[in-house]
Protein backbone atom coordinates (compact mmCIF):
# COMPACT_ATOMS: atom_id res chain seq x y z
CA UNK A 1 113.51 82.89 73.42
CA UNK A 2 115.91 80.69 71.68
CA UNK A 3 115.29 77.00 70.75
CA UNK A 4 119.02 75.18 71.30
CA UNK A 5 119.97 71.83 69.17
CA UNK A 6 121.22 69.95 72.13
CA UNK A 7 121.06 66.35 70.72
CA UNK A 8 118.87 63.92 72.77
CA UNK A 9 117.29 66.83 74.73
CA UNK A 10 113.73 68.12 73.26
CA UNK A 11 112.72 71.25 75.16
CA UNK A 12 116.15 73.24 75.61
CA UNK A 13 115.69 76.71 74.89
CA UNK A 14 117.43 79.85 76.34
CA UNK A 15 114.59 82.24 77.78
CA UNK A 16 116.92 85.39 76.77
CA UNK A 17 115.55 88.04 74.25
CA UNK A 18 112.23 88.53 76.02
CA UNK A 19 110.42 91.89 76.99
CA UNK A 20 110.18 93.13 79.88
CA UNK A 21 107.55 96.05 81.23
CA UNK A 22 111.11 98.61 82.21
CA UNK A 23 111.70 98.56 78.42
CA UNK A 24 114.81 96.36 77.77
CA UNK A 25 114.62 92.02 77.09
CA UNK A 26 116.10 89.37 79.18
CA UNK A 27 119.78 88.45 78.88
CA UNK A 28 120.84 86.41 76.16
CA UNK A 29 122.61 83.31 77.37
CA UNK A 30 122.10 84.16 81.12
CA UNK A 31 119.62 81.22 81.43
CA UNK A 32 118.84 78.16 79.87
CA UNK A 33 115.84 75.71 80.89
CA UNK A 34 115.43 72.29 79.34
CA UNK A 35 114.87 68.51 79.89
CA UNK A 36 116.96 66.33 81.78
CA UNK A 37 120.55 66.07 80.56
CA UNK A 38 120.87 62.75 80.92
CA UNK A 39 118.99 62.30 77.50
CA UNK A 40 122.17 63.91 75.20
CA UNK A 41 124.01 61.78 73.16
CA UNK A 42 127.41 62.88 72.11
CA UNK A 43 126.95 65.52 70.20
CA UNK A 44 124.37 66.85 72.80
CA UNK A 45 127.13 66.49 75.34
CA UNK A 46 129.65 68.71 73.42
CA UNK A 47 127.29 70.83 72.62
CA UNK A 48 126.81 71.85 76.68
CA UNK A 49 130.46 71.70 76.88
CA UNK A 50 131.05 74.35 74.17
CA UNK A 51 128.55 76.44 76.51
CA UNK A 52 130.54 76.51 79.68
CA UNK A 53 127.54 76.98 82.51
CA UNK A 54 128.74 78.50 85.44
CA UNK A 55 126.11 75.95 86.95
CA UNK A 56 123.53 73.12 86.09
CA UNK A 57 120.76 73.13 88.30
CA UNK A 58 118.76 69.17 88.00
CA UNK A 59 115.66 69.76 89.82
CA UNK A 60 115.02 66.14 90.12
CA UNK A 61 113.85 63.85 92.92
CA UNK A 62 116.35 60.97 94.07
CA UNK A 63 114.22 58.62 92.48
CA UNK A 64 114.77 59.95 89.31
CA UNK A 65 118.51 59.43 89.08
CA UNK A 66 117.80 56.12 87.25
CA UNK A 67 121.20 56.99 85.14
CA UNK A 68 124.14 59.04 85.79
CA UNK A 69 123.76 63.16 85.27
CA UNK A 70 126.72 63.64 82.25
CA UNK A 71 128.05 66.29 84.55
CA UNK A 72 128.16 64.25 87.82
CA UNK A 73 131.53 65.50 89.09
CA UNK A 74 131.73 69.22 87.50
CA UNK A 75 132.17 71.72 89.75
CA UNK A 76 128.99 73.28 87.97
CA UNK A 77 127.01 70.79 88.52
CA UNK A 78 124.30 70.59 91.28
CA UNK A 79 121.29 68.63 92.55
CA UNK A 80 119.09 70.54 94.62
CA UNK A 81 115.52 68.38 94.18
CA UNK A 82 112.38 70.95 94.11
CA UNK A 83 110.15 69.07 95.97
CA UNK A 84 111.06 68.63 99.82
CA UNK A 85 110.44 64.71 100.44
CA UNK A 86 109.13 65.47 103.82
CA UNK A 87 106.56 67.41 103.03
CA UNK A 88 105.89 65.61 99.96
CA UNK A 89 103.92 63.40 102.09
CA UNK A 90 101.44 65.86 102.41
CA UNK A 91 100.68 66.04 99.16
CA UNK A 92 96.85 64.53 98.17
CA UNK A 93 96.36 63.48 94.57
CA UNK A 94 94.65 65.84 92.28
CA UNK A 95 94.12 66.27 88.35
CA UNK A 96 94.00 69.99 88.82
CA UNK A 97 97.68 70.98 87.53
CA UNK A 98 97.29 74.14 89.06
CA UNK A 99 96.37 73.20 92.37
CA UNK A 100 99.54 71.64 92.38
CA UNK A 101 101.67 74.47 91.30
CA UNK A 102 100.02 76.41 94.12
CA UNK A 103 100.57 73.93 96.94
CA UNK A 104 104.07 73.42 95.43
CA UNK A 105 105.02 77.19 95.84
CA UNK A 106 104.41 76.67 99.52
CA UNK A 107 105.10 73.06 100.27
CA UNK A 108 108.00 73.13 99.15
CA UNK A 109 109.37 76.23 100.28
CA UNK A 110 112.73 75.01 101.68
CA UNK A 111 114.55 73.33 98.49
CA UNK A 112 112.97 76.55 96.64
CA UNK A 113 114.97 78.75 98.73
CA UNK A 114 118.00 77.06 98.00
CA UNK A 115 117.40 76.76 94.10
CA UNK A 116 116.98 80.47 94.30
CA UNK A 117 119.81 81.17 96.07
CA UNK A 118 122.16 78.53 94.22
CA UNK A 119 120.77 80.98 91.00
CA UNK A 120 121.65 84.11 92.50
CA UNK A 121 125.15 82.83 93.63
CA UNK A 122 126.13 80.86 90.54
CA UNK A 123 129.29 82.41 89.00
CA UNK A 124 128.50 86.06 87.17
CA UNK A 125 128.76 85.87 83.09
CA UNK A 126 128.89 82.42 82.85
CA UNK A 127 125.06 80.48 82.27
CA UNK A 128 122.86 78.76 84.12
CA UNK A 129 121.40 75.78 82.60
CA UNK A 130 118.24 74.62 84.52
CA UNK A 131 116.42 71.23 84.36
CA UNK A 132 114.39 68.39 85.91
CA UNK A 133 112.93 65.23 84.32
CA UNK A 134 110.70 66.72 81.12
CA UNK A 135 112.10 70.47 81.89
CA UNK A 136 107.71 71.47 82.07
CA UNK A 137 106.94 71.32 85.37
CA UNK A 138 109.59 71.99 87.99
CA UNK A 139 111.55 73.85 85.81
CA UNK A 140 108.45 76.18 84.36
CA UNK A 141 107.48 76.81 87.26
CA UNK A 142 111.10 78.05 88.37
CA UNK A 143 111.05 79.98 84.78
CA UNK A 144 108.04 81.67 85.45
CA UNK A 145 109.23 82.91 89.30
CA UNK A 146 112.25 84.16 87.28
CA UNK A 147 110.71 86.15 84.58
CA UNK A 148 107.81 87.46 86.61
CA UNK A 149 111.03 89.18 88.77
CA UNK A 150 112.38 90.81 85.80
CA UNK A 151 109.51 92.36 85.30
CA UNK A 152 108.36 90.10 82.04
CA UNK A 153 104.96 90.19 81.12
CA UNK A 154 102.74 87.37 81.85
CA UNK A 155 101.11 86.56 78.55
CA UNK A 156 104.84 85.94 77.65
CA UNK A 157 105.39 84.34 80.57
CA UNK A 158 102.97 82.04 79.74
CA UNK A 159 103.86 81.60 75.83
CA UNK A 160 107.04 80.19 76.75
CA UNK A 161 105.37 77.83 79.54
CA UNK A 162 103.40 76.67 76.73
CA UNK A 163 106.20 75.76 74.21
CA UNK A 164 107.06 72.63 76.79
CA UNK A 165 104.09 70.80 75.66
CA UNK A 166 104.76 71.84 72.00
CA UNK A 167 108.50 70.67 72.19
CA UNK A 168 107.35 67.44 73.71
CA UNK A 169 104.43 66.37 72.18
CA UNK A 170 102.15 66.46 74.55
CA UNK A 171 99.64 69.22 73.03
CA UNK A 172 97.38 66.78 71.75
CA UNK A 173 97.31 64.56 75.35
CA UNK A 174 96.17 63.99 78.85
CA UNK A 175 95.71 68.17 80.28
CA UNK A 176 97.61 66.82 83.52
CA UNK A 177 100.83 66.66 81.61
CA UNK A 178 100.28 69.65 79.33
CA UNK A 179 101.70 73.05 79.77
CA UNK A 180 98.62 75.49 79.11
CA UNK A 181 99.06 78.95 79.75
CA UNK A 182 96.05 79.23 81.91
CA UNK A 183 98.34 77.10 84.54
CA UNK A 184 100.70 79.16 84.75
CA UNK A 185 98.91 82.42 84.83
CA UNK A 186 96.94 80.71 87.99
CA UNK A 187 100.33 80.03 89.53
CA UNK A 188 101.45 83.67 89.59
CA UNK A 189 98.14 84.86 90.36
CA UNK A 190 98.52 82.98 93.12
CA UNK A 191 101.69 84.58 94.49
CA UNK A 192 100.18 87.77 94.30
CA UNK A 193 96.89 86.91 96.28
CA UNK A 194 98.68 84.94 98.91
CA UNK A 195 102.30 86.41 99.19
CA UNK A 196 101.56 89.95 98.15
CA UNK A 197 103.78 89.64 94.75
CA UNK A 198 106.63 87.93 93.57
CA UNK A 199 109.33 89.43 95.63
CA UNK A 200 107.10 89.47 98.90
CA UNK A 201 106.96 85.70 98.02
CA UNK A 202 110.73 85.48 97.47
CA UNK A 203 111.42 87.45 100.79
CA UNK A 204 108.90 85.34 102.35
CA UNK A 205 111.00 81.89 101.35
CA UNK A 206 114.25 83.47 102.90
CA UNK A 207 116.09 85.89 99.66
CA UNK A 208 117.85 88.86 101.39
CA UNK A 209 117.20 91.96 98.87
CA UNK A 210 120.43 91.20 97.61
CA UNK A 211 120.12 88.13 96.75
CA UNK A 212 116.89 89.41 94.85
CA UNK A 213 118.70 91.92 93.58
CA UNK A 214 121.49 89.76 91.68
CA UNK A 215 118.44 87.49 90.19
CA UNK A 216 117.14 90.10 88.73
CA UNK A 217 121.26 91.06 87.48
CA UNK A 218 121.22 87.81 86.06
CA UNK A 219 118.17 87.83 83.97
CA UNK A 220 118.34 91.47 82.92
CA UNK A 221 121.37 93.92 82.01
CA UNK A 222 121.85 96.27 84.77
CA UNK A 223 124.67 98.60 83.65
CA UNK A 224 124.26 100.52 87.21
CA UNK A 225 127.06 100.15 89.78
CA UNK A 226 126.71 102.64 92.57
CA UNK A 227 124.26 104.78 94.44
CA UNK A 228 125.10 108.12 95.24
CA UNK A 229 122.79 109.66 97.79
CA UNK A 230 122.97 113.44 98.50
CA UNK A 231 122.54 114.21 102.48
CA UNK A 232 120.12 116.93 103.64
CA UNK A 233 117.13 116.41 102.88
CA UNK A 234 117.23 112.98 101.81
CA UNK A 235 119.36 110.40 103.96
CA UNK A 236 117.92 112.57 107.00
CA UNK A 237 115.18 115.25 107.05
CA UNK A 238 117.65 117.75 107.93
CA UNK A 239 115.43 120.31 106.37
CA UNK A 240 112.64 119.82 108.39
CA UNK A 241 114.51 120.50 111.75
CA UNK A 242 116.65 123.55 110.20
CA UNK A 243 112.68 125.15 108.97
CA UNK A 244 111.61 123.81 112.25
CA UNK A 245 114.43 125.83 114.39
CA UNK A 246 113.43 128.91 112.39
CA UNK A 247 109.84 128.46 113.12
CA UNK A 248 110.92 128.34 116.76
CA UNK A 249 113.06 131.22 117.00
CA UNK A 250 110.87 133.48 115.28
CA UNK A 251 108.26 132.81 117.85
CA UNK A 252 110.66 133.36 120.63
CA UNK A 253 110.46 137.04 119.66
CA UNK A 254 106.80 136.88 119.23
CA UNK A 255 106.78 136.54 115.51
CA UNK A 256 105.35 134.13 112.84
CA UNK A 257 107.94 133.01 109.83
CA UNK A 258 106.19 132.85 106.62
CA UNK A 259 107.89 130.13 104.53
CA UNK A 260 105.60 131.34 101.16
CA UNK A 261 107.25 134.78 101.56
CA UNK A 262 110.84 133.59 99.63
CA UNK A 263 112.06 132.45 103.08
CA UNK A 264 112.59 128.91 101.97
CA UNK A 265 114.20 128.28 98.13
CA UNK A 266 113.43 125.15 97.91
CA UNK A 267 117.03 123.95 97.30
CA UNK A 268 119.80 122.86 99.34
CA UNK A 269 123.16 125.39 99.73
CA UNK A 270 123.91 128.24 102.54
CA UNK A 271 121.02 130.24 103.43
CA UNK A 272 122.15 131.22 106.85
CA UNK A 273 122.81 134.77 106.48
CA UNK A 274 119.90 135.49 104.19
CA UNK A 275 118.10 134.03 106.76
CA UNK A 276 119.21 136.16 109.70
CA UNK A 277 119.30 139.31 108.08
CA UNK A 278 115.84 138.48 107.57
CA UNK A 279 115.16 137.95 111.19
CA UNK A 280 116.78 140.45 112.08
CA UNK A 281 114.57 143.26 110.18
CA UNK A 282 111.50 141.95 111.35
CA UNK A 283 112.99 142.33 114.98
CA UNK A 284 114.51 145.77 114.96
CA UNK A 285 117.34 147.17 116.85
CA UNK A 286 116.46 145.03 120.03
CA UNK A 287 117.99 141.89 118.03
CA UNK A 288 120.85 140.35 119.75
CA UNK A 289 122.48 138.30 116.34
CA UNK A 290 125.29 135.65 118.88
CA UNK A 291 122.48 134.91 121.33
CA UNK A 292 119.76 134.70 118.24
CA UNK A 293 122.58 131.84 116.63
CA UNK A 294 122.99 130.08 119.83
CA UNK A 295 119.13 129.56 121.09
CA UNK A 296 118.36 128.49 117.24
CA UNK A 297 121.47 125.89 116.71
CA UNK A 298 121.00 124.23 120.38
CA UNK A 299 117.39 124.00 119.55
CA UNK A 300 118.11 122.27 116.54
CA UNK A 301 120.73 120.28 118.23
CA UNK A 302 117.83 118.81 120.59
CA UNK A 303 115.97 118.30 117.31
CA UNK A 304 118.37 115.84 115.97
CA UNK A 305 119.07 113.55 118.70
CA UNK A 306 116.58 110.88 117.57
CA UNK A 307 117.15 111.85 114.01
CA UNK A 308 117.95 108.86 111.74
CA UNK A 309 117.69 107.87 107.97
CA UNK A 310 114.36 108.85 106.36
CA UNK A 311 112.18 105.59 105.63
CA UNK A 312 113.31 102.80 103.32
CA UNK A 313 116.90 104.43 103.05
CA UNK A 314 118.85 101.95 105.39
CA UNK A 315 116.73 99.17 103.56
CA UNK A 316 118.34 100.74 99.75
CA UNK A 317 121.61 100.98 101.43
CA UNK A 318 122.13 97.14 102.49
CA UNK A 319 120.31 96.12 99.30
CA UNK A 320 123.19 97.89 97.40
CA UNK A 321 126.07 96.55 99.58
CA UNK A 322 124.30 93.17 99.30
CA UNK A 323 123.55 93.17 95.62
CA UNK A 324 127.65 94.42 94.92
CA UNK A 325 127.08 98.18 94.32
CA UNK A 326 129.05 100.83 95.44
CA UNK A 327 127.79 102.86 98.21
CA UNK A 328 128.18 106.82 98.26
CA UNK A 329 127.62 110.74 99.33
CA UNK A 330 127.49 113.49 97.31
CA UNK A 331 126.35 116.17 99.95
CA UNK A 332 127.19 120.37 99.40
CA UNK A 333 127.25 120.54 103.19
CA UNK A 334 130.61 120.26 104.90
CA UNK A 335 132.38 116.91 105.80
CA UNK A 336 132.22 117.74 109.66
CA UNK A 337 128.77 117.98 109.21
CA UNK A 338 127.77 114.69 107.24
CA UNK A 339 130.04 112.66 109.02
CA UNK A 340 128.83 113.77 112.36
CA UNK A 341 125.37 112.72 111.50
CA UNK A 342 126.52 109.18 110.57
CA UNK A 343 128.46 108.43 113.51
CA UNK A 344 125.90 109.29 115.71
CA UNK A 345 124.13 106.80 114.34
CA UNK A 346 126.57 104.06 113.34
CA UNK A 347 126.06 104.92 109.61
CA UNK A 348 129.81 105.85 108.78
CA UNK A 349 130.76 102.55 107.60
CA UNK A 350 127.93 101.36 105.38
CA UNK A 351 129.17 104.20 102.79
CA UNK A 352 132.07 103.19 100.58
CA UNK A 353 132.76 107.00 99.79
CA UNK A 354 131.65 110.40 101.11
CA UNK A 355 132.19 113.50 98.98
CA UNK A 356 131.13 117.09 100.69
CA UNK A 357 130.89 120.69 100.00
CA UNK A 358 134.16 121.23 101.20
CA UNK A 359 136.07 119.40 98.59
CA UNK A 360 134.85 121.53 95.91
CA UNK A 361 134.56 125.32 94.65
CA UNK A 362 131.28 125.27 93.11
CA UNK A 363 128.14 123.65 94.36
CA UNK A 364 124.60 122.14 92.94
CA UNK A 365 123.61 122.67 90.60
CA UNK A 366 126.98 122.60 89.33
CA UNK A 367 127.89 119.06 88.31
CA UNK A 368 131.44 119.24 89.83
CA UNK A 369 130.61 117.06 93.16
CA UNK A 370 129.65 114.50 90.94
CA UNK A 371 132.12 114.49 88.59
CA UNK A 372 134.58 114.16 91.67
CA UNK A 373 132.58 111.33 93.01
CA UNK A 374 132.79 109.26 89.89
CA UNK A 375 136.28 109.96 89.71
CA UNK A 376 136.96 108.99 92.70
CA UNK A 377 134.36 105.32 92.27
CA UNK A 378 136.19 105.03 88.97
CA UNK A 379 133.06 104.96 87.30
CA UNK A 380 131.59 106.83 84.33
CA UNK A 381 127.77 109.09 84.66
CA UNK A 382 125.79 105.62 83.38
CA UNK A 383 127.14 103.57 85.60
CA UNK A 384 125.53 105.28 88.77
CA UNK A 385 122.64 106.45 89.52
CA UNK A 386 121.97 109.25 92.12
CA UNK A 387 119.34 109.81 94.49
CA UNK A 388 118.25 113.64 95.08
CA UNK A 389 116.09 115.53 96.86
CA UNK A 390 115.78 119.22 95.28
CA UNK A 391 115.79 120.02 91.87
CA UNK A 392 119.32 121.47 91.99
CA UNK A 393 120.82 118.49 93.07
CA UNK A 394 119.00 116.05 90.08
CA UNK A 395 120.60 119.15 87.86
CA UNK A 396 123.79 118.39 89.11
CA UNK A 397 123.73 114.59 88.41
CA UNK A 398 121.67 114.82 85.15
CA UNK A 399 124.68 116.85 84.09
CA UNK A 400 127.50 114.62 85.83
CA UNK A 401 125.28 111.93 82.98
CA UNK A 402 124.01 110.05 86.09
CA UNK A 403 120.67 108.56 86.33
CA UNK A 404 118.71 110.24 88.52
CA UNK A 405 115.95 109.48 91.16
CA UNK A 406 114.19 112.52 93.23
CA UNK A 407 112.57 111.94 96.66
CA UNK A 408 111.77 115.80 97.33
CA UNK A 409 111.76 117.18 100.57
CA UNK A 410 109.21 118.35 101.95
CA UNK A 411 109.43 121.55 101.10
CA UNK A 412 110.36 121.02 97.11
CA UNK A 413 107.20 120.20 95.30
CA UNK A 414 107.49 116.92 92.84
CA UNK A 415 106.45 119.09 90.12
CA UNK A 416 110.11 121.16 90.66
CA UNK A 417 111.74 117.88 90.20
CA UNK A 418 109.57 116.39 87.15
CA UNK A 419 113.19 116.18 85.41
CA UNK A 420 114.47 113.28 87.62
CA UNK A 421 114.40 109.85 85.71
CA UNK A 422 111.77 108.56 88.23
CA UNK A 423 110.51 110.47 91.12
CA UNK A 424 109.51 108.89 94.73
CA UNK A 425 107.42 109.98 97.34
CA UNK A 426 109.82 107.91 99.45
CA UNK A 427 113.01 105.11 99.50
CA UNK A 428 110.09 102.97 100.99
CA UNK A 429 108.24 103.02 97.70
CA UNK A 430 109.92 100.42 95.94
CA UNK A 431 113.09 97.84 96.07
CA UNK A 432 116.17 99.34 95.08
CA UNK A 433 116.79 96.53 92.45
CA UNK A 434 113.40 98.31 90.83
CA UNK A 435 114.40 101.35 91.00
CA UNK A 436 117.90 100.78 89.61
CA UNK A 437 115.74 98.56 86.31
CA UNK A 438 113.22 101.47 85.70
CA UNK A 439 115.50 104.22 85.73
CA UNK A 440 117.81 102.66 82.96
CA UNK A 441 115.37 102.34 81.07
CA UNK A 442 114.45 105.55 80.64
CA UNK A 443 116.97 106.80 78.41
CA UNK A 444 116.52 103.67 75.86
């Protein structure tokens, strides 16, 4: 937090530099909150200029505009009052600050949505200077949504709430106008006992995850551009059905397949043979290899009719396209294969690159089908982050210098993929703006 010598102003301060719990701080210059503008003088004036916001946000009623806003007329400029003045006449008097904090959050849930959203759209690399009459209330409030998103902690949350009354004067006076860190803290408190959490609450006002996700872009450095997401095994539990066919074809000659007995390896890449030979042994000379093939692929066939993506993956997918990143596959099966799948169920499209088997002479854990995916992304390993589900493939993208998230199947045991940067039971775990914010920090 950085106190800024904007003449006439008294509580502008950029809310960069703070901590956050995935191990980096909050952008420098991304963000700045203070007191109504109107209240520069010249020098205050020039000093904004020399800033260049991408937007000014004025929280304030219409009774408020007593004077002129400097920047009436700039293209950055824009007046989006927090409290709705319809349901503002439901509001009943209290001296409880934080009673009105909490019925704000709710109350006024229509103008928030569109503060939000005019923050998450403002133009990227340029700041955002926020304010409304005293830059305490409205505005700390806003602050606090903000920081709580990027993951800051709430005693510092709440020590830069508390400045306001610091910067103004107002430590020593009525509590109704202070800004005491127990207010605050009740606020946030309250979005996690009635919304479920900060971005529950955000969804609940309206956000789309991307819209979330470039929030949290703006507050935070996010060096990530692209998810790469391998296939089998992780975009669809194509492992499952391909065990499962085995399973069923070793009955069909009366037998029981032992996975434990080095049947499965735990990794992705061309059993097949291995497989059958194996079969084959255990049946004897009576084994009939063509119509052994053909009863075990249309049985897996039927299998993946009502096959789709695996939970929370369609969710990460249109969060990424949303939020701006790149969308890709990385898969060691062949591109007939993987692009089957996705037409069958209208997936094709969504990905803005698929790279398969196919395309490439050696396979996971060889780091070559990354290497050709950044290539062709035109992105280097840090800028991407892949999604695996076998230790192999988080091998392969560790040594591409991706950041890596493992969701193992389930046949790979989470220890076997301890390596990953962050490791999932599923894509429905978390937000994919989360994921992208702890993995790079994992690596300092």
């Amino acid at each position: 937090m950085t106190h800024l010598d904007w003449s006439g102003c008294s509580n502008a301060r950029d809310v960069g530099g703070l901590p956050t719990r995935y191990g980096g701080r909050t952008r420098a210059g991304a963000v700045i909150r203070t007191d109504s503008l109107h209240l520069l003088d010249d020098a205050g004036r020039a000093a904004v200029a020399d800033l260049g916001p991408g937007l000014v946000l004025d929280l304030r009623s219409d009774w408020e505009l007593s004077e002129p806003h400097p920047l009436a007329g700039d293209p950055a400029y824009r007046h989006i009052p927090w409290i709705d003045p319809v349901r503002d006449q439901e509001f009943v008097p209290t001296p409880d600050l934080a009673e009105v904090y909490r019925g704000s959050l709710g109350r006024n849930r229509a103008q928030i949505v569109q503060v939000l959203r005019a923050v998450a759209e403002a133009p990227v690399g340029l700041p955002v200077v926020v304010h409304c009459q005293a830059g305490k209330d409205r505005t700390g409030l806003l602050i606090a949504l903000l920081l709580e998103l990027a993951g800051v902690p709430r005693d510092v949350i709440a020590a830069d709430y508390a400045v306001s009354e610091i910067r103004l004067g107002l430590q020593d006076g009525d509590p109704f106008r202070r800004t005491m860190p127990e207010t605050i803290l009740d606020s946030l408190a309250h979005v996690d006992s009635q919304y479920g959490g900060i971005r529950a609450y955000l969804g609940w006002l309206g956000l789309t995850a991307g819209e979330i996700h470039r929030l949290v872009a703006r507050l935070v450095h996010v060096l990530i551009e692209a998810v790469v997401f391998d296939f089998d095994g992780l975009l669809m539990d194509t492992e499952t059905t391909l065990v499962a066919s085995w399973q069923a074809e070793w009955r069909h000659h009366g037998l029981e397949l032992d996975l434990d007995d080095g049947f499965w390896p735990g990794h992705g890449g061309d059993t097949f043979e291995s497989h059958l030979s194996q079969l084959a042994e255990a049946v004897g000379p009576s084994f009939d290899r063509d119509e052994s093939v053909a009863r075990r692929t249309a049985y897996r066939e039927d299998l993946h009719r009502e096959l789709d993506f695996l939970p929370g993956i369609r969710d990460w997918i249109a969060e990424a396209r949303s939020g701006g990143l790149k969308v890709a596959i990385a898969s060691s099966s062949d591109r007939d294969w993987v692009a089957g799948h996705l037409t069958r169920v209208g997936a094709l499209d969504l990905f803005d690159l698929v790279v398969t088997g196919d395309e490439v002479s050696r396979h996971k854990p060889d780091p070559e089908i990354y290497q050709l995916a950044l290539k062709r992304l035109g992105l280097k390993g840090e800028q991407a982050v892949a999604v695996e589900d076998t230790a192999h493939g988080t091998a392969a993208a560790a040594a591409a210098g991706m950041w890596t998230v493992a969701i193992p199947n389930p046949f790979v045991a989470a220890e076997a993929v301890r390596h990953a940067d962050l490791v999932l039971g599923s894509a429905a775990d978390l937000p994919l703006s989360e994921v992208v914010l702890t993995v790079s920090s994992t690596k300092g």
